[in-house]
Protein backbone atom coordinates (compact mmCIF):
# COMPACT_ATOMS: atom_id res chain seq x y z
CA UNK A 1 39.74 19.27 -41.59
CA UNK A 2 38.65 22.08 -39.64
CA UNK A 3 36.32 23.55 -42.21
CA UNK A 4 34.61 19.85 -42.10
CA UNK A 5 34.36 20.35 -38.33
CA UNK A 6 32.66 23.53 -38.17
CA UNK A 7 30.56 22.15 -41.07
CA UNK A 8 29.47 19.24 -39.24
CA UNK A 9 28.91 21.47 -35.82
CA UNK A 10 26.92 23.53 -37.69
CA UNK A 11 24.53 20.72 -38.73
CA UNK A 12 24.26 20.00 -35.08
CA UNK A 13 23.20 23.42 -34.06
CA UNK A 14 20.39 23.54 -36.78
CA UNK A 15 19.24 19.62 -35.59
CA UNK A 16 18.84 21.08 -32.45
CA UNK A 17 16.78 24.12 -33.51
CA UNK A 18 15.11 21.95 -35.61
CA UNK A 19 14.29 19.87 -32.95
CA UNK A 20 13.36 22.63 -29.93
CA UNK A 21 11.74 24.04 -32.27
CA UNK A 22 9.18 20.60 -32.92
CA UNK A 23 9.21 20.30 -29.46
CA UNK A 24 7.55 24.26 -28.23
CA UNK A 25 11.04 25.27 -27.10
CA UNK A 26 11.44 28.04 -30.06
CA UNK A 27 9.53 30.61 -28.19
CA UNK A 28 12.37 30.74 -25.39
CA UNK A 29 15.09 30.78 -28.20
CA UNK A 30 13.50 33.18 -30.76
CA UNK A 31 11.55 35.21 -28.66
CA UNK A 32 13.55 38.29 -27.63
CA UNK A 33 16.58 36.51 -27.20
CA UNK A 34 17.05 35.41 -30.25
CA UNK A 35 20.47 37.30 -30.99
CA UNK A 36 21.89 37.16 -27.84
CA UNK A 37 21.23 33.64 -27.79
CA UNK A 38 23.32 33.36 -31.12
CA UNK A 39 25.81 35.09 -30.08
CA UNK A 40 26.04 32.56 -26.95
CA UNK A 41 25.94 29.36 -29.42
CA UNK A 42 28.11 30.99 -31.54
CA UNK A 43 30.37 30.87 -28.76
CA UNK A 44 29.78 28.17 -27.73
CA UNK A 45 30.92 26.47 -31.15
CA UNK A 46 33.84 28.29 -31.21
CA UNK A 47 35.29 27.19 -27.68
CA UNK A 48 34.16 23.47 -28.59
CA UNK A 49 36.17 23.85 -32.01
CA UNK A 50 39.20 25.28 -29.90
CA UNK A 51 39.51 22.42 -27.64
CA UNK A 52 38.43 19.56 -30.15
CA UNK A 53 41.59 20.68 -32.48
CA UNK A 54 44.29 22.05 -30.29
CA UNK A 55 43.72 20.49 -26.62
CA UNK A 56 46.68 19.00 -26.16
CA UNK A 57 45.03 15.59 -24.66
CA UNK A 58 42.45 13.94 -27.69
CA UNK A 59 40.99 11.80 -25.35
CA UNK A 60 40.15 14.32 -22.87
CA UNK A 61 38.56 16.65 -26.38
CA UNK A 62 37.02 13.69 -27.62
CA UNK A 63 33.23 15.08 -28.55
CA UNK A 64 31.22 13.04 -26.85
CA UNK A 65 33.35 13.71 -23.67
CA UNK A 66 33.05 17.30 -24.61
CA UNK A 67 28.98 17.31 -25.26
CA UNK A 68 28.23 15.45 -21.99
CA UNK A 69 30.26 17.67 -19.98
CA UNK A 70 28.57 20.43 -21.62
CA UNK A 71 25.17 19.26 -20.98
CA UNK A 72 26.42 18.56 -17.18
CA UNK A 73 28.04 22.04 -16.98
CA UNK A 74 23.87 23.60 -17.93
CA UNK A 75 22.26 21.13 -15.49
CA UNK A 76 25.00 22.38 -12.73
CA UNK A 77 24.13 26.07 -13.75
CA UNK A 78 20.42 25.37 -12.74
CA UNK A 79 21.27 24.83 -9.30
CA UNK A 80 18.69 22.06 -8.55
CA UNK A 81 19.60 19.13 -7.29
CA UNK A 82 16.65 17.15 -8.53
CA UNK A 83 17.37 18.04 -12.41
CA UNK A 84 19.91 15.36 -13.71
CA UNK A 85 21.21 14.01 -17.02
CA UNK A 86 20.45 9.93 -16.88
CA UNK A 87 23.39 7.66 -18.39
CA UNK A 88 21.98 4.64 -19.82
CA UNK A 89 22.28 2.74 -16.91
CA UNK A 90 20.42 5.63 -14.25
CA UNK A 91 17.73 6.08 -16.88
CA UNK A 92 17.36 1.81 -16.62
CA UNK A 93 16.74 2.05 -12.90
CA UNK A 94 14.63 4.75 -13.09
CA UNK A 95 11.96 2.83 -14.95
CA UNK A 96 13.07 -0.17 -13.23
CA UNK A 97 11.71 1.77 -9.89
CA UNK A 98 8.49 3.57 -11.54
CA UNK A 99 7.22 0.33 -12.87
CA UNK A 100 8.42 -2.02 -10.01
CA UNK A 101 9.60 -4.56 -11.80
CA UNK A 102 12.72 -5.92 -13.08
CA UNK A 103 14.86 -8.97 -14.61
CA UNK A 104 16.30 -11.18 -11.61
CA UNK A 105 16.13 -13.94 -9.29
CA UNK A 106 13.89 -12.92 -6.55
CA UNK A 107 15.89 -13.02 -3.85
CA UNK A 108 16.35 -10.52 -0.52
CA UNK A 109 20.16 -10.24 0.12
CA UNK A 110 22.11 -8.20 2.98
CA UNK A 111 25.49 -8.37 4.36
CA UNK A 112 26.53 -11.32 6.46
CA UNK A 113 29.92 -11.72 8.00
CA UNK A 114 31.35 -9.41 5.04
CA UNK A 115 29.70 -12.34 2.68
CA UNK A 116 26.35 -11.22 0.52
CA UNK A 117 24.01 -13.40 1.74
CA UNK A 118 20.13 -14.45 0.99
CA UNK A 119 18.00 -13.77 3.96
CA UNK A 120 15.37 -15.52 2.26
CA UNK A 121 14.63 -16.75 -1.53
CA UNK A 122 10.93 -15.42 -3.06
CA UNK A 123 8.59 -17.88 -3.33
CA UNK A 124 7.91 -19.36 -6.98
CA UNK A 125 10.58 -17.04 -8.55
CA UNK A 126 13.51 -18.52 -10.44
CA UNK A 127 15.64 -18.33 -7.21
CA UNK A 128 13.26 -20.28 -5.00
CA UNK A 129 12.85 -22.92 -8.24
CA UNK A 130 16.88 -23.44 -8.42
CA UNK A 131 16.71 -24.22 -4.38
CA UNK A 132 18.36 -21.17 -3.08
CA UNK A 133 18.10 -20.93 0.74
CA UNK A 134 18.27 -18.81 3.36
CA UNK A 135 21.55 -18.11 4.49
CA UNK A 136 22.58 -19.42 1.62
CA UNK A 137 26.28 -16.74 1.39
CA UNK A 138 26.47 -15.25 -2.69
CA UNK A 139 30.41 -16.29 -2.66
CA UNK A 140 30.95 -15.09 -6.30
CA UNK A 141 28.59 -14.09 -9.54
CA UNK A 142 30.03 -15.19 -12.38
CA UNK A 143 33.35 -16.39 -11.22
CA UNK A 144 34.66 -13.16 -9.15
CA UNK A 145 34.66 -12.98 -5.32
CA UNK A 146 31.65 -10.72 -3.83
CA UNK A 147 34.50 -10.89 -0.69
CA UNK A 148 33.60 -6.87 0.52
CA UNK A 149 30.78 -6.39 -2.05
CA UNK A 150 27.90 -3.99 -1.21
CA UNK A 151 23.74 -5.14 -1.75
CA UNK A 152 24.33 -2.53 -4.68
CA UNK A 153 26.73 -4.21 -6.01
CA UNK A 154 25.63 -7.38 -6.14
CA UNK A 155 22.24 -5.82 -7.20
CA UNK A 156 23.64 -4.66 -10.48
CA UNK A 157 25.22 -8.18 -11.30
CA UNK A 158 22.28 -9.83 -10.12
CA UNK A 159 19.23 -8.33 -12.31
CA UNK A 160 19.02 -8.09 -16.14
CA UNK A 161 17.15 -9.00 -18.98
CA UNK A 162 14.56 -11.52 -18.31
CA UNK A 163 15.80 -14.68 -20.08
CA UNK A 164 19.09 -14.23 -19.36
CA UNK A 165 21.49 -16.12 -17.37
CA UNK A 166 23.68 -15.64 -14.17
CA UNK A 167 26.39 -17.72 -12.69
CA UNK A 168 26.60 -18.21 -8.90
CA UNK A 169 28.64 -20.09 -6.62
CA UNK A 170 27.07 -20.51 -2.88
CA UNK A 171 29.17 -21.49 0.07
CA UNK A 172 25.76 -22.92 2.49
CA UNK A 173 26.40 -24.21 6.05
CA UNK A 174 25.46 -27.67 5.42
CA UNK A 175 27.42 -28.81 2.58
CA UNK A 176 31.53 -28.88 2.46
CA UNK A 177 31.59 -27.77 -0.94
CA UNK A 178 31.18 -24.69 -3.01
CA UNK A 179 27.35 -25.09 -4.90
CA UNK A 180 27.50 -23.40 -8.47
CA UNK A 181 24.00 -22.26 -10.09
CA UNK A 182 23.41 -21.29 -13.68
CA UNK A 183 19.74 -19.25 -13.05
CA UNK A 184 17.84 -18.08 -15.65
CA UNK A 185 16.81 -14.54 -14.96
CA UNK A 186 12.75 -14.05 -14.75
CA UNK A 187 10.29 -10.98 -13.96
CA UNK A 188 10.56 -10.20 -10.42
CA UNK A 189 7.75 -7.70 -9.08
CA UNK A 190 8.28 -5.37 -6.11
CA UNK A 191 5.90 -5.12 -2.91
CA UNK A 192 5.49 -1.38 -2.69
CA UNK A 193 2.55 -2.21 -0.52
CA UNK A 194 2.77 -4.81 2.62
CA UNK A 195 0.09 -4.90 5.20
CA UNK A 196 -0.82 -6.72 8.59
CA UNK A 197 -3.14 -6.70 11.32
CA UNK A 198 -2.44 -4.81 15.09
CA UNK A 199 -4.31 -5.83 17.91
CA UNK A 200 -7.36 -7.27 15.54
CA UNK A 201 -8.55 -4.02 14.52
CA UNK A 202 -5.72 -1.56 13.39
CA UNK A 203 -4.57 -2.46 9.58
CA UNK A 204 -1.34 -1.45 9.06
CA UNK A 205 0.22 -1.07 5.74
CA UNK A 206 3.57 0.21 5.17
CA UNK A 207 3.83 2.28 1.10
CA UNK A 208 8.04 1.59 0.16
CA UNK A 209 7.30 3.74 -3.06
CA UNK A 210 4.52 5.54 -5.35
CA UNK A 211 5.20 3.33 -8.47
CA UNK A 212 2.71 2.61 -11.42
CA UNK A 213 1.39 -0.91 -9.42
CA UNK A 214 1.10 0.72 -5.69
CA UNK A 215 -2.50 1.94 -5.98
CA UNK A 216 -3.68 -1.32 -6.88
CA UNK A 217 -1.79 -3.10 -4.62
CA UNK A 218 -2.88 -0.49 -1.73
CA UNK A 219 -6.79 -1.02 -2.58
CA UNK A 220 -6.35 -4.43 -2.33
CA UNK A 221 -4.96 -4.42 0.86
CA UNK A 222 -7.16 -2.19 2.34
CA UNK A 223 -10.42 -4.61 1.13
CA UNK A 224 -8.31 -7.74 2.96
CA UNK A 225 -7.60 -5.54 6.06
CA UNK A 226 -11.28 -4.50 5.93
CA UNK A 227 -12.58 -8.47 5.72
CA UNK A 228 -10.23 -8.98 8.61
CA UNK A 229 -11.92 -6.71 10.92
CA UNK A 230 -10.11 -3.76 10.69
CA UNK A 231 -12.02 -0.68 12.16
CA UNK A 232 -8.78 2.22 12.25
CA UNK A 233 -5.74 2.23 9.99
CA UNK A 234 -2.21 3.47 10.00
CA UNK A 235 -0.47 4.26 6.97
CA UNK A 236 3.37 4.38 7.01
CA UNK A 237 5.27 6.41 4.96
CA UNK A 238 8.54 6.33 6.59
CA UNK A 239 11.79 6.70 4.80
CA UNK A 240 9.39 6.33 1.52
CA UNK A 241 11.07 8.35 -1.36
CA UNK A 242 8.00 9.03 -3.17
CA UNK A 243 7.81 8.09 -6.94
CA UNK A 244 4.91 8.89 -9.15
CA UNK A 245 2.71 11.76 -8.79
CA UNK A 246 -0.69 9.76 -10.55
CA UNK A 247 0.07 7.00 -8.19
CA UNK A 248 -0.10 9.33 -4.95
CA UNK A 249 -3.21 11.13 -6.28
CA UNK A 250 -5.06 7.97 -7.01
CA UNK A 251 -4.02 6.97 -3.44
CA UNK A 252 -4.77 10.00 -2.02
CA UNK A 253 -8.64 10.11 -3.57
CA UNK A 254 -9.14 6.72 -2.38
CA UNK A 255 -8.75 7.94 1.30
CA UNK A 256 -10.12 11.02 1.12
CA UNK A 257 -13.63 11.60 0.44
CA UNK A 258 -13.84 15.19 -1.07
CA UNK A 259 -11.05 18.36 -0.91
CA UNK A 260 -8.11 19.27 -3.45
CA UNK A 261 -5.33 16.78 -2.78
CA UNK A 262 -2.49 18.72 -4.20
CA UNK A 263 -2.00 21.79 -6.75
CA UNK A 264 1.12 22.45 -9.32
CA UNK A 265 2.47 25.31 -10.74
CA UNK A 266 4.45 25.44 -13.66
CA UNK A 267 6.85 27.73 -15.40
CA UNK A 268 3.70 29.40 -17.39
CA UNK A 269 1.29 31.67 -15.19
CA UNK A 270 -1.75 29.39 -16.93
CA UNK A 271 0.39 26.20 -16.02
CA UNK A 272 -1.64 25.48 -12.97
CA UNK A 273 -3.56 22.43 -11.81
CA UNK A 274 -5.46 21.23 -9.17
CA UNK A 275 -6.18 17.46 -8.18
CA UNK A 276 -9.53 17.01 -5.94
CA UNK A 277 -10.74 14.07 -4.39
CA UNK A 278 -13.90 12.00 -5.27
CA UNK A 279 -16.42 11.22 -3.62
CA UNK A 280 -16.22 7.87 -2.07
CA UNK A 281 -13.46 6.38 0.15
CA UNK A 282 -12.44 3.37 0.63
CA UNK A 283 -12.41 4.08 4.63
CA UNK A 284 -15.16 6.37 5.45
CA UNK A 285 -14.87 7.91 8.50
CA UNK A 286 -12.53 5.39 10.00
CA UNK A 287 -9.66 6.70 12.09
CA UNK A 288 -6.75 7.17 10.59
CA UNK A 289 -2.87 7.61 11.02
CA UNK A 290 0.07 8.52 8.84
CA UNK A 291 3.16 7.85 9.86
CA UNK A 292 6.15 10.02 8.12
CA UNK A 293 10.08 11.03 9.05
CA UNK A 294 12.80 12.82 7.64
CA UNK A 295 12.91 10.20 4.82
CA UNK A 296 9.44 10.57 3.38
CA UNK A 297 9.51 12.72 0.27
CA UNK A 298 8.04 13.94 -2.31
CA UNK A 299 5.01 11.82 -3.39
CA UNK A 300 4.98 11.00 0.37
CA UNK A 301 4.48 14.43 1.67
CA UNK A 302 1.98 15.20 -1.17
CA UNK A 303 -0.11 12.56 0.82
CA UNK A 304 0.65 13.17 4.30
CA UNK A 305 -0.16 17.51 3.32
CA UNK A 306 -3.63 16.24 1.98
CA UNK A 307 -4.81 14.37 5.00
CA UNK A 308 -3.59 17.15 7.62
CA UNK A 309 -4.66 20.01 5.88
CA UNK A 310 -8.11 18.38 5.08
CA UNK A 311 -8.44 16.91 8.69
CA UNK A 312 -9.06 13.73 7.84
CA UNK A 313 -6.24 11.72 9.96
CA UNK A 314 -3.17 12.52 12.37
CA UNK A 315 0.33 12.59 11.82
CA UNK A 316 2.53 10.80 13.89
CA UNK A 317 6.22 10.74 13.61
CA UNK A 318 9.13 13.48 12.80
CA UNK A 319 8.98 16.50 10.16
CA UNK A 320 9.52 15.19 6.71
CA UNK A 321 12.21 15.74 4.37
CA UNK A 322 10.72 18.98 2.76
CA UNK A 323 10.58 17.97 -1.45
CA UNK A 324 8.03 20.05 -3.13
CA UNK A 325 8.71 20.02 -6.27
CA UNK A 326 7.87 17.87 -9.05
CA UNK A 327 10.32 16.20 -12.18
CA UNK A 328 9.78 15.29 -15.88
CA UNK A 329 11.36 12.63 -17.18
CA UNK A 330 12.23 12.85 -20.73
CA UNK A 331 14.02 10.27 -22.89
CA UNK A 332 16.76 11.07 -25.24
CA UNK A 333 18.38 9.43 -28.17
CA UNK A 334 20.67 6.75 -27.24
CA UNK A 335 18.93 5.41 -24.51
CA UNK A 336 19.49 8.10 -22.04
CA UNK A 337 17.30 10.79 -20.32
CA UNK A 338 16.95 13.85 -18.97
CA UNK A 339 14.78 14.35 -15.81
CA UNK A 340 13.82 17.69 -15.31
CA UNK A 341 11.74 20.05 -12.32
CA UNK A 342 9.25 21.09 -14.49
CA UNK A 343 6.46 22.97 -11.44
CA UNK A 344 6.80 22.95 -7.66
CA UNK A 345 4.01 21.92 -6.10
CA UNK A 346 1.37 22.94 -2.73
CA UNK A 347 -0.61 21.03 -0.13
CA UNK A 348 -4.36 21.85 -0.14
CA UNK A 349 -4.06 25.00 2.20
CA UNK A 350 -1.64 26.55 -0.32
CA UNK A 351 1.77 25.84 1.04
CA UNK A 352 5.01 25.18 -0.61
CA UNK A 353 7.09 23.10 1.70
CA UNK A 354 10.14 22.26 -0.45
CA UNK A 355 13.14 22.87 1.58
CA UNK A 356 10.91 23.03 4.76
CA UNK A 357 8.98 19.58 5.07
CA UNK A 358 5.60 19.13 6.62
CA UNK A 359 5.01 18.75 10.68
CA UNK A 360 3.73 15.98 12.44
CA UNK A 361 0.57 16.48 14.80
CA UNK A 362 2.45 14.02 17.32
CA UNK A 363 6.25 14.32 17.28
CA UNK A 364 7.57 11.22 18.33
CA UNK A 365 11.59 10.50 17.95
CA UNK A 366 12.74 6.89 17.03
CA UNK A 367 15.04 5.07 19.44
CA UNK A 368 18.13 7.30 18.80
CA UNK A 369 21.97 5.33 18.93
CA UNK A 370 24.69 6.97 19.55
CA UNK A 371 28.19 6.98 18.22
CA UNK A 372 28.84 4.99 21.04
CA UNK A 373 26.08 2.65 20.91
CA UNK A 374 27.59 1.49 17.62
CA UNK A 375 30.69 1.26 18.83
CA UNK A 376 30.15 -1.45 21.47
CA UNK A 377 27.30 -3.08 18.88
CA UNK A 378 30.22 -3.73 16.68
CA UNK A 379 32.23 -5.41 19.42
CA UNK A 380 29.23 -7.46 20.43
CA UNK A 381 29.08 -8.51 16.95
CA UNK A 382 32.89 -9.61 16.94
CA UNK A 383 32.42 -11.66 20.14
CA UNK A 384 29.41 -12.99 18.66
CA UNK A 385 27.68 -12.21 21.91
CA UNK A 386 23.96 -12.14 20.84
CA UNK A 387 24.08 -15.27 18.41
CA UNK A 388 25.96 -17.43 20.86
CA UNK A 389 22.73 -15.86 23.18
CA UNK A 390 20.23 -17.03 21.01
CA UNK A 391 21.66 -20.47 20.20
CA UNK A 392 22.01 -21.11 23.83
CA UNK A 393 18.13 -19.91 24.32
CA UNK A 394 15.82 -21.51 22.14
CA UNK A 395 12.88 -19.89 23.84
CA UNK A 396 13.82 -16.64 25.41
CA UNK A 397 12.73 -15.25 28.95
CA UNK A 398 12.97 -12.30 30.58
CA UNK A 399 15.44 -13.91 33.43
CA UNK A 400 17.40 -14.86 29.96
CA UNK A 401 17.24 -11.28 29.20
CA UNK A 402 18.70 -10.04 32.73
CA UNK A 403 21.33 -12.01 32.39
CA UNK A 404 22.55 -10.77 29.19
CA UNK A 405 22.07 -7.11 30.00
CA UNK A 406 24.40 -8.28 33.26
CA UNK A 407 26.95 -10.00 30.91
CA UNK A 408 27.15 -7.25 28.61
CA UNK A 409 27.70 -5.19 31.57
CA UNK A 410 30.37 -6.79 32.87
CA UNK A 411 32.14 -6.65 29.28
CA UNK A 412 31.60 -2.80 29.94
CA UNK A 413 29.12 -3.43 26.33
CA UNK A 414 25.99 -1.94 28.42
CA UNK A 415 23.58 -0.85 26.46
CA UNK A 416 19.60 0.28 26.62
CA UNK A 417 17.26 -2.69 27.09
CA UNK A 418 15.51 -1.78 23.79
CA UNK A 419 18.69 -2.00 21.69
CA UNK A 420 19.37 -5.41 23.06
CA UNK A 421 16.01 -6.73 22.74
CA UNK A 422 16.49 -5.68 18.91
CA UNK A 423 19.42 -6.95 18.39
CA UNK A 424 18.18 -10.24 19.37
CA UNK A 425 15.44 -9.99 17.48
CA UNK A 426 17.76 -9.46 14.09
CA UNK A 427 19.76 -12.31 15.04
CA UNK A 428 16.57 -14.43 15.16
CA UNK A 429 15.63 -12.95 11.83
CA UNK A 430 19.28 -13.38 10.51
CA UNK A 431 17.53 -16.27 7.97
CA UNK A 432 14.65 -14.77 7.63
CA UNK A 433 12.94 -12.06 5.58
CA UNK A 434 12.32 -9.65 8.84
CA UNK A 435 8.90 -8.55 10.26
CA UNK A 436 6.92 -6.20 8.91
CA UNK A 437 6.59 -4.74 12.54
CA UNK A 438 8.47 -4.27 15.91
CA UNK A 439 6.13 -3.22 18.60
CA UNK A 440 8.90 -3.49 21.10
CA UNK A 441 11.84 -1.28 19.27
CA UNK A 442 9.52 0.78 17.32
CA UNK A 443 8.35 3.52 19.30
CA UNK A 444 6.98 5.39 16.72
CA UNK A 445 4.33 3.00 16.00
CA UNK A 446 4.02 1.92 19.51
CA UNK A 447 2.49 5.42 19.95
CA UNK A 448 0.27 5.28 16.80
CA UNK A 449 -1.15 1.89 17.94
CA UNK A 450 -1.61 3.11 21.67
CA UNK A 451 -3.64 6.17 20.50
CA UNK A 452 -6.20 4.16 17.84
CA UNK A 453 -6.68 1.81 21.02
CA UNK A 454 -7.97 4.79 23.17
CA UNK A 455 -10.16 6.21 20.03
CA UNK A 456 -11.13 2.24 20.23
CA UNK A 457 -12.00 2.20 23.77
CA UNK A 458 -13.85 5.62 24.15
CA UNK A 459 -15.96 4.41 21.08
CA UNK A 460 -17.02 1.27 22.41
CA UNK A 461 -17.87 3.02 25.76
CA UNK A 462 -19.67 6.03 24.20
CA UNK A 463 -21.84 2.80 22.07
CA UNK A 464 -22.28 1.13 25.27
């Protein structure tokens, strides 16, 4: 039996030679190295023979146990937290999240009173179609109780194949009864662009991700914001991930009008490249802000390094999360991948800022809360202070607004106008899917708005 395991091992090893070697990975392994690195597989066989046959647990030695923790042990040896192996499921959502699409219902959820609930159905998506509502609380999928369920979780039961089926049972408001629904699962599209209009002149859009459809979607809501008026334009790439690397450049060179854009540099001396702009931008000469924060990686910084270091905008917000390198994602037999840093890459003016980030022109902190601020939020939310607030104030004044900062006083609850005023603007949204901007909470943007309005005004004094 043993002889017919090292056989079969054997056969292994030379698949795998046979295959680095199709795929250009024989010059690392027969290069110079080629007997220590025989030596190493040899050893390697024998240790994974040793444990397969006399570990005292089978299940624990059973091979494919053995190979993945293997191939887990060499990504942990790299020391790089963006090289990972990519189960079946993790490689799914990876292309789920490149292309922006994915079997569903098209519905936004959140967490309710401990209860996954809809905070508003997608219009003409199978949800919408079966008469999902807002508020509409997710009670069980397919017969078990969501009762302490996270968004992710429910996510995962929620999407699949497109064609497919779900069971849900919805507890609404309105209606005594349990509702059960039997949807049919359809292609549901993510916004990675969203856009809107400040003050009649600033167009605003807000990039979630760099996926395959974002540079599309982001030209065509530039044109709209352009038709609408829009003479200045902020770009927001908070807490945006990043994502593709083609999508970012083709976003980038519709901004910019000429200068490299980003530069990557490989494992190979010769593995270099450099991405320049085009001429022609879709806003020439218009002003321009990016917003960014310690959650905009990646693709993200790639764009917010090409407009500062080719002065052609301002950035406004906090330093970013500091990701400069850039992955390969390979797929493996068996439906699984590996993705892989494959070069690190530099902002136009040569700098590598992975592990360091990029700076803002303007720093400008968020409203910060403390632990203590969420402390007395949560007991506001168990008195059901605010909604009893709103429900009591249809339309909302600031006299209303006094006298809730004095009753949440006097329940020692006190807490900075701005935090309130947000918290009453959630509840209002509680049903709905929630603006796209918050000129009163959001600081950040309040700034960026204030200084286009000033370029605005000096411009039409100076044409005056």
């Amino acid at each position: 039996m043993k002889k017919r395991e090292r056989l079969l091992w054997i056969a292994v090893v030379v698949f795998i030679i046979i295959i680095s070697t199709a795929s250009g990975l024989h010059h690392w392994i027969f290069a110079g190295n080629s007997n220590k690195t025989y030596e190493q597989l040899k050893l390697f066989n024998e240790v994974f023979n040793l444990i397969r046959t006399e570990y005292y647990d089978p299940k624990k030695a059973d091979p494919e146990n053995l190979i993945n923790g293997a191939i887990e042990g060499m990504i942990k040896a790299l020391d790089d937290p963006h090289t990972s192996f990519l189960n079946k499921e993790l490689f799914s959502e990876l292309q789920t999240d490149t292309k922006a699409e994915f079997g569903g219902l098209g519905i936004v959820i959140g967490i309710r009173d401990g209860w996954i609930t809809v905070i508003a159905p997608i219009d003409d998506t199978p949800a919408s179609r079966a008469g999902i509502k807002a508020g509409d609380k997710i009670i069980e999928i397919e017969g078990k109780s969501t009762k302490g369920y996270t968004t992710m979780d429910a996510v995962r039961l929620l999407r699949g194949k497109v064609g497919t089926k779900v069971n849900i049972t919805i507890k609404r408001e309105s209606v005594k009864e349990p509702l059960h629904f039997t949807i049919v699962r359809g292609l549901i599209k993510i916004e990675t662009v969203k856009s809107t209009m400040i003050d009649n002149h600033i167009g605003y859009i807000r990039i979630s991700q760099f996926s395959e459809p974002t540079p599309e979607a982001f030209m065509s809501q530039v044109l709209k914001l352009k038709e609408k008026g829009a003479d200045s334009f902020i770009i927001d790439l908070r807490n945006n991930p990043g994502g593709l690397l083609s999508s970012v450049i083709q976003i980038a060179d519709m901004v910019l009008d000429e200068g490299v854009i980003v530069s990557t540099r490989g494992r190979d001396p010769n593995d270099y490249h450099q991405y320049k702009a085009r001429k022609g931008s879709l806003i020439p000469g218009l002003p321009l802000i990016v917003m960014i924060n310690g959650g905009s990686a990646s693709a993200s910084e790639i764009f917010a390094g090409a407009i500062k270091d080719n002065h052609r905008g301002i950035l406004v917000g906090t330093k970013s999360y500091g990701k400069g390198s850039v992955q390969t994602v390979r797929q493996l037999p068996g439906g699984v991948g590996l993705r892989i840093t494959t070069a690190l890459y530099y902002t136009p003016s040569g700098k590598c800022i992975d592990k360091i980030g990029i700076e803002p022109d303007e720093v400008v902190k968020p409203v910060e809360i403390s632990d203590e601020d969420m402390k007395k939020i949560k007991k506001i939310e168990e008195k059901k202070i605010i909604r009893k607030f709103v429900d009591e104030h249809p339309v909302i004044t600031e006299k209303d607004y006094q006298e809730l900062y004095d009753l949440l006083k006097k329940e020692k609850l006190e807490l900075a106008p701005i935090i309130v005023r947000r918290l009453v603007k959630n509840e209002l949204e509680r049903n709905k899917i929630p603006s796209l901007i918050d000129l009163d909470y959001d600081v950040q943007l309040k700034h960026a708005v204030n200084m286009l309005n000033v370029v605005d005004t000096l411009i039409k004094k100076k044409a005056s």
